[in-house]
C-alpha atoms as a PDB file:
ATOM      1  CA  UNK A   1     147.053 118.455  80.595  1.00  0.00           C
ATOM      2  CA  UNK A   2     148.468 114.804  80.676  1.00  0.00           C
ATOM      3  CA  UNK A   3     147.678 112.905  84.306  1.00  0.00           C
ATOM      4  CA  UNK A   4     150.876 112.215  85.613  1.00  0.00           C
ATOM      5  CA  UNK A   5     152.394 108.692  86.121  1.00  0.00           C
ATOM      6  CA  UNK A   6     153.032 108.022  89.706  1.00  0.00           C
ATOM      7  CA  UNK A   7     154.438 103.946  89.033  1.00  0.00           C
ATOM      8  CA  UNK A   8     155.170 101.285  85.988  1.00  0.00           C
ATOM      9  CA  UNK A   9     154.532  97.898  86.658  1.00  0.00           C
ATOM     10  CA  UNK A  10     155.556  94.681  85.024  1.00  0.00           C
ATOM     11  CA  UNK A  11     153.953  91.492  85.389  1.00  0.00           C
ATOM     12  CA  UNK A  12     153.865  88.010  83.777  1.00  0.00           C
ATOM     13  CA  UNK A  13     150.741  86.761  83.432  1.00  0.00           C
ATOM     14  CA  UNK A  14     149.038  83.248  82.097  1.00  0.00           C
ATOM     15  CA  UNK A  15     147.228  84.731  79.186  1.00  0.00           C
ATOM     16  CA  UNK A  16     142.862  84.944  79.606  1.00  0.00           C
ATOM     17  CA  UNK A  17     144.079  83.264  83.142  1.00  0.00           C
ATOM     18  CA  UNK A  18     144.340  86.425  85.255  1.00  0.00           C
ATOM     19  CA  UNK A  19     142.187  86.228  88.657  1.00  0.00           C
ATOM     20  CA  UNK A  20     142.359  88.653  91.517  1.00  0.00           C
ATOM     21  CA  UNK A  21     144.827  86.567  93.462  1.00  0.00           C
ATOM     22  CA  UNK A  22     148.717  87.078  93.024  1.00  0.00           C
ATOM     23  CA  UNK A  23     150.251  88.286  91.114  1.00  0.00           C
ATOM     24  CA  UNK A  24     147.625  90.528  89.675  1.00  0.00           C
ATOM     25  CA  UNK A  25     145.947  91.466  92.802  1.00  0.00           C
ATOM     26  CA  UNK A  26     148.595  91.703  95.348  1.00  0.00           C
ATOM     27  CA  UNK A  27     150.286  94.136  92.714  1.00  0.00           C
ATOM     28  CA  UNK A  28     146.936  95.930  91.895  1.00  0.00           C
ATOM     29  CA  UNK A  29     146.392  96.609  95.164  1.00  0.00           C
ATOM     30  CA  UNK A  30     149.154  98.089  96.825  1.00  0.00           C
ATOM     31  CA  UNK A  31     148.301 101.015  93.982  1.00  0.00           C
ATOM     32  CA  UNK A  32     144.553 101.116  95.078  1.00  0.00           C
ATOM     33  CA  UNK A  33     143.425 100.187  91.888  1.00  0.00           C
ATOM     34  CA  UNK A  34     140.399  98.422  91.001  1.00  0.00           C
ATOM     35  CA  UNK A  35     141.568  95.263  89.779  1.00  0.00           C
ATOM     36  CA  UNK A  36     138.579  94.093  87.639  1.00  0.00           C
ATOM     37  CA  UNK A  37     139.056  96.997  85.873  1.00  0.00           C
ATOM     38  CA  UNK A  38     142.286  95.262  84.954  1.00  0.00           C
ATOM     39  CA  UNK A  39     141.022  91.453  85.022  1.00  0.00           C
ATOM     40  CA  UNK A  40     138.201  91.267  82.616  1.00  0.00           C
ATOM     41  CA  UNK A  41     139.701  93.420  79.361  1.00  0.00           C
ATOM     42  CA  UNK A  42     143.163  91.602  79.893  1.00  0.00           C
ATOM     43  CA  UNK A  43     141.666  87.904  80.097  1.00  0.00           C
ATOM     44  CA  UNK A  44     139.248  89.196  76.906  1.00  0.00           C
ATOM     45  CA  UNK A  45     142.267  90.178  74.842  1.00  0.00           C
ATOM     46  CA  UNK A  46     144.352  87.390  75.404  1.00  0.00           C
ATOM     47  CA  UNK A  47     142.509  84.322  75.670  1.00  0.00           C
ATOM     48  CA  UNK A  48     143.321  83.221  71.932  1.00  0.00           C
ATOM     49  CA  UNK A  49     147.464  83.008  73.710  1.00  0.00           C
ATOM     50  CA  UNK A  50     146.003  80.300  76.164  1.00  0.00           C
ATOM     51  CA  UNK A  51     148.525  78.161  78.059  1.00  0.00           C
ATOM     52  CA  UNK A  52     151.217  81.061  77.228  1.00  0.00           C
ATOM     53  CA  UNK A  53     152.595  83.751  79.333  1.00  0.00           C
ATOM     54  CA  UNK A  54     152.779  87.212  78.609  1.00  0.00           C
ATOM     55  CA  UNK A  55     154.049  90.185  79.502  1.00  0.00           C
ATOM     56  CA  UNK A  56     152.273  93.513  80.316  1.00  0.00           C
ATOM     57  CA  UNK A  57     153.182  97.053  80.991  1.00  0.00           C
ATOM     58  CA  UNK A  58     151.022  99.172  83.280  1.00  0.00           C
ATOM     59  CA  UNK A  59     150.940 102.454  83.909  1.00  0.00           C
ATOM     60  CA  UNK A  60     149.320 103.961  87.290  1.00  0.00           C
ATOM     61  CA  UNK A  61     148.209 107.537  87.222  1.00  0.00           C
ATOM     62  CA  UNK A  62     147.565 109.589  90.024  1.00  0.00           C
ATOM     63  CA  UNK A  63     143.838 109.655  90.185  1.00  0.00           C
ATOM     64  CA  UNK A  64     144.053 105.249  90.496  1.00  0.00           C
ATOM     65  CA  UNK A  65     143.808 105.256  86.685  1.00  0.00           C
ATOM     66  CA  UNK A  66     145.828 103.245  84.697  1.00  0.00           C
ATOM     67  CA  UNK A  67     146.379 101.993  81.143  1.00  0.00           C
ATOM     68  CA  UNK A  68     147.852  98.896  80.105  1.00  0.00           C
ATOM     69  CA  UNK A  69     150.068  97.429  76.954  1.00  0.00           C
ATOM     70  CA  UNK A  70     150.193  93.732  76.480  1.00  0.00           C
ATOM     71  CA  UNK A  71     153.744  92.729  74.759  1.00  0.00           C
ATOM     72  CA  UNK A  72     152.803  89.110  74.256  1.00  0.00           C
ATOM     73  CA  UNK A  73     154.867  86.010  75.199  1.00  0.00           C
ATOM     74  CA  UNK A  74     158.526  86.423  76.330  1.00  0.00           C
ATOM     75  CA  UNK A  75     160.998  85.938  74.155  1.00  0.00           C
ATOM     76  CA  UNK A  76     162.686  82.802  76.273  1.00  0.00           C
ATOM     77  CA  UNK A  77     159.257  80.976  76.166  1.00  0.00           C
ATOM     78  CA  UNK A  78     159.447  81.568  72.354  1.00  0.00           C
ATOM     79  CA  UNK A  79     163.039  79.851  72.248  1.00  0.00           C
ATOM     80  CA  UNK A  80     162.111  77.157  74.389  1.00  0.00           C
ATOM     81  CA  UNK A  81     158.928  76.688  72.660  1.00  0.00           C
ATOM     82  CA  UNK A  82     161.054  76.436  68.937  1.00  0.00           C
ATOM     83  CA  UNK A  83     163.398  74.197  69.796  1.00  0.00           C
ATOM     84  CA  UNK A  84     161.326  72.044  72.695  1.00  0.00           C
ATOM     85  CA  UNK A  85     163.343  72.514  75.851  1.00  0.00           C
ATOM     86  CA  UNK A  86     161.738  72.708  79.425  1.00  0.00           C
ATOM     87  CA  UNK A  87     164.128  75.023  80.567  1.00  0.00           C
ATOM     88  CA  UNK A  88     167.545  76.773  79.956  1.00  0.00           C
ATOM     89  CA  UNK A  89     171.174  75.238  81.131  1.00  0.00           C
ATOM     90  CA  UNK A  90     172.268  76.786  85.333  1.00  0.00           C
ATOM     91  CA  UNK A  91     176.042  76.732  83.255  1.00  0.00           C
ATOM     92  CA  UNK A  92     174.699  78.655  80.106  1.00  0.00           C
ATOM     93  CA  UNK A  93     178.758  79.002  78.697  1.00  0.00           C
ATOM     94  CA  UNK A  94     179.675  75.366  79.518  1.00  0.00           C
ATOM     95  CA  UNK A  95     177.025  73.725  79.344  1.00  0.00           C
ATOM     96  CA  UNK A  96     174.287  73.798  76.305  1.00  0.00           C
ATOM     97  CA  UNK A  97     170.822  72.403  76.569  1.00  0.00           C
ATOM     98  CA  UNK A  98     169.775  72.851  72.278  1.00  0.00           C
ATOM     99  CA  UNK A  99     170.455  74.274  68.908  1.00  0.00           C
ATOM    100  CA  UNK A 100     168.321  77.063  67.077  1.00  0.00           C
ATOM    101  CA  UNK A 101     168.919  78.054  63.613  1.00  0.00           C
ATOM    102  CA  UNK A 102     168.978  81.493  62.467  1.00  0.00           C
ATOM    103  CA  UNK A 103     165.661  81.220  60.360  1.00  0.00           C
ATOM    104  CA  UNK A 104     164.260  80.288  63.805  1.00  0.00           C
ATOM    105  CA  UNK A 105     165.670  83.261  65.233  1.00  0.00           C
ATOM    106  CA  UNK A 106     163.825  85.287  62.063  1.00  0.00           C
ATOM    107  CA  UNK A 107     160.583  83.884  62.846  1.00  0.00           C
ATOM    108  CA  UNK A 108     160.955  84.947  66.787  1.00  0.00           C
ATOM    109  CA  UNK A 109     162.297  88.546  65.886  1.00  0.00           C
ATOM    110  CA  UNK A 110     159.711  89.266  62.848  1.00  0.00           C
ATOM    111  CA  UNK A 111     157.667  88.749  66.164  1.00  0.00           C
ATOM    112  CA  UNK A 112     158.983  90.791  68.731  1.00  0.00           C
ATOM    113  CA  UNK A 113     160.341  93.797  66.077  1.00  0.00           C
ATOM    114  CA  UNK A 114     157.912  96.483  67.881  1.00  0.00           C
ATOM    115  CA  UNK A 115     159.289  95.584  71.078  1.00  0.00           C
ATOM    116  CA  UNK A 116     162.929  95.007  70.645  1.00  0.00           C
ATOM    117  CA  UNK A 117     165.288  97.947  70.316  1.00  0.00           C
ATOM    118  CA  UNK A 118     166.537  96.990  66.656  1.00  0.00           C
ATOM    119  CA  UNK A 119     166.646  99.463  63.686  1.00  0.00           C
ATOM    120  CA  UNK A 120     166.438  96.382  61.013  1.00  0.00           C
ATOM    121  CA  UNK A 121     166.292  92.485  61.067  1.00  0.00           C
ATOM    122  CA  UNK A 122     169.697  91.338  61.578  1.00  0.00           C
ATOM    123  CA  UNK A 123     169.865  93.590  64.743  1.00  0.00           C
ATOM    124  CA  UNK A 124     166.434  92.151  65.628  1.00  0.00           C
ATOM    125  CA  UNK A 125     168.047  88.381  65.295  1.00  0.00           C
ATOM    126  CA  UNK A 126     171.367  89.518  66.730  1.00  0.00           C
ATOM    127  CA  UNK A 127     168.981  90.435  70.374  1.00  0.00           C
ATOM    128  CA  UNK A 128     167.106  87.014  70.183  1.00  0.00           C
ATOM    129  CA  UNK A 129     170.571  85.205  69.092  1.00  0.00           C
ATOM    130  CA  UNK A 130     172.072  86.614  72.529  1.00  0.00           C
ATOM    131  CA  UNK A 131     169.043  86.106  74.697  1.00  0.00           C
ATOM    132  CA  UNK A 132     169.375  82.338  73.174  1.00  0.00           C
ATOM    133  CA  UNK A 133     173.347  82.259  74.365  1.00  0.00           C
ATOM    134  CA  UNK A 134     172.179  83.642  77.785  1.00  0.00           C
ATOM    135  CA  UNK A 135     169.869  80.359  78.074  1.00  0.00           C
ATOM    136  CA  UNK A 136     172.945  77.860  77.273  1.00  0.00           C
ATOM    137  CA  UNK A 137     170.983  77.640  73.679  1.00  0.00           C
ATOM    138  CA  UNK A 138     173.783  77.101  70.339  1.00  0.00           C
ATOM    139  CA  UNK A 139     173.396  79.458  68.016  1.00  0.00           C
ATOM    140  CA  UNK A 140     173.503  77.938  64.061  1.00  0.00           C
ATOM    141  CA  UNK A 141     173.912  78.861  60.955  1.00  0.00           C
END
């Protein structure tokens, strides 16, 4: 019989950077789970992403188990990182901080295909392409 799921979590996390301290901890925590049970693995799988974010899924069970999924960096850090922004535009329909080309916005979704909820590539761009808008990024041909 399958342990049941008692809570989801979502965190963003420096990658091989997590310590016991927030946000891992405090979160951890309030689920009474061991959080260098979380800690070590996560830091050992990501520490070749060093410097980047990324996000992780984690599951708490009702015996304080838990599993985890790493989905890797965010798609807005990938944006910002391809076209070298620090950050997206307050006025994102007025106001536009860069360009990004669509063979830019190939590379990111050839990336992020597992993740995104895209039945081929040009719905996988057509995602990234709006997340882009949503940052006061110009889409291009």
């Amino acid at each position: 019989m399958a342990k049941q799921v008692i809570g989801n979590l979502k965190l963003r996390i420096p990658a091989g950077r997590a310590t016991a301290g927030p946000p891992v901890g405090s979160t951890l925590g309030q689920w009474g789970l061991n959080m260098m049970d979380f800690i070590n693995p996560f830091n050992e799988a990501t520490k070749d992403m060093m410097g980047k974010d990324v996000i992780v899924h984690i599951q708490v069970f009702e015996d304080r188990t838990f599993a985890w999924k790493s989905l890797g960096q965010p798609v807005d850090d990938m944006i910002r990182e391809k076209i070298g922004i620090k950050k997206g535009s307050g006025k994102p329909h007025t106001e536009k901080v860069g360009k990004i080309s669509r063979k830019q916005l190939e590379e990111i979704a050839e990336t992020k295909m597992k993740q995104l909820n895209a039945i081929d590539m040009d719905g996988a761009v057509k995602v990234i392409a709006g997340t882009a808008r949503s940052m006061g990024v110009e889409v291009t041909d």
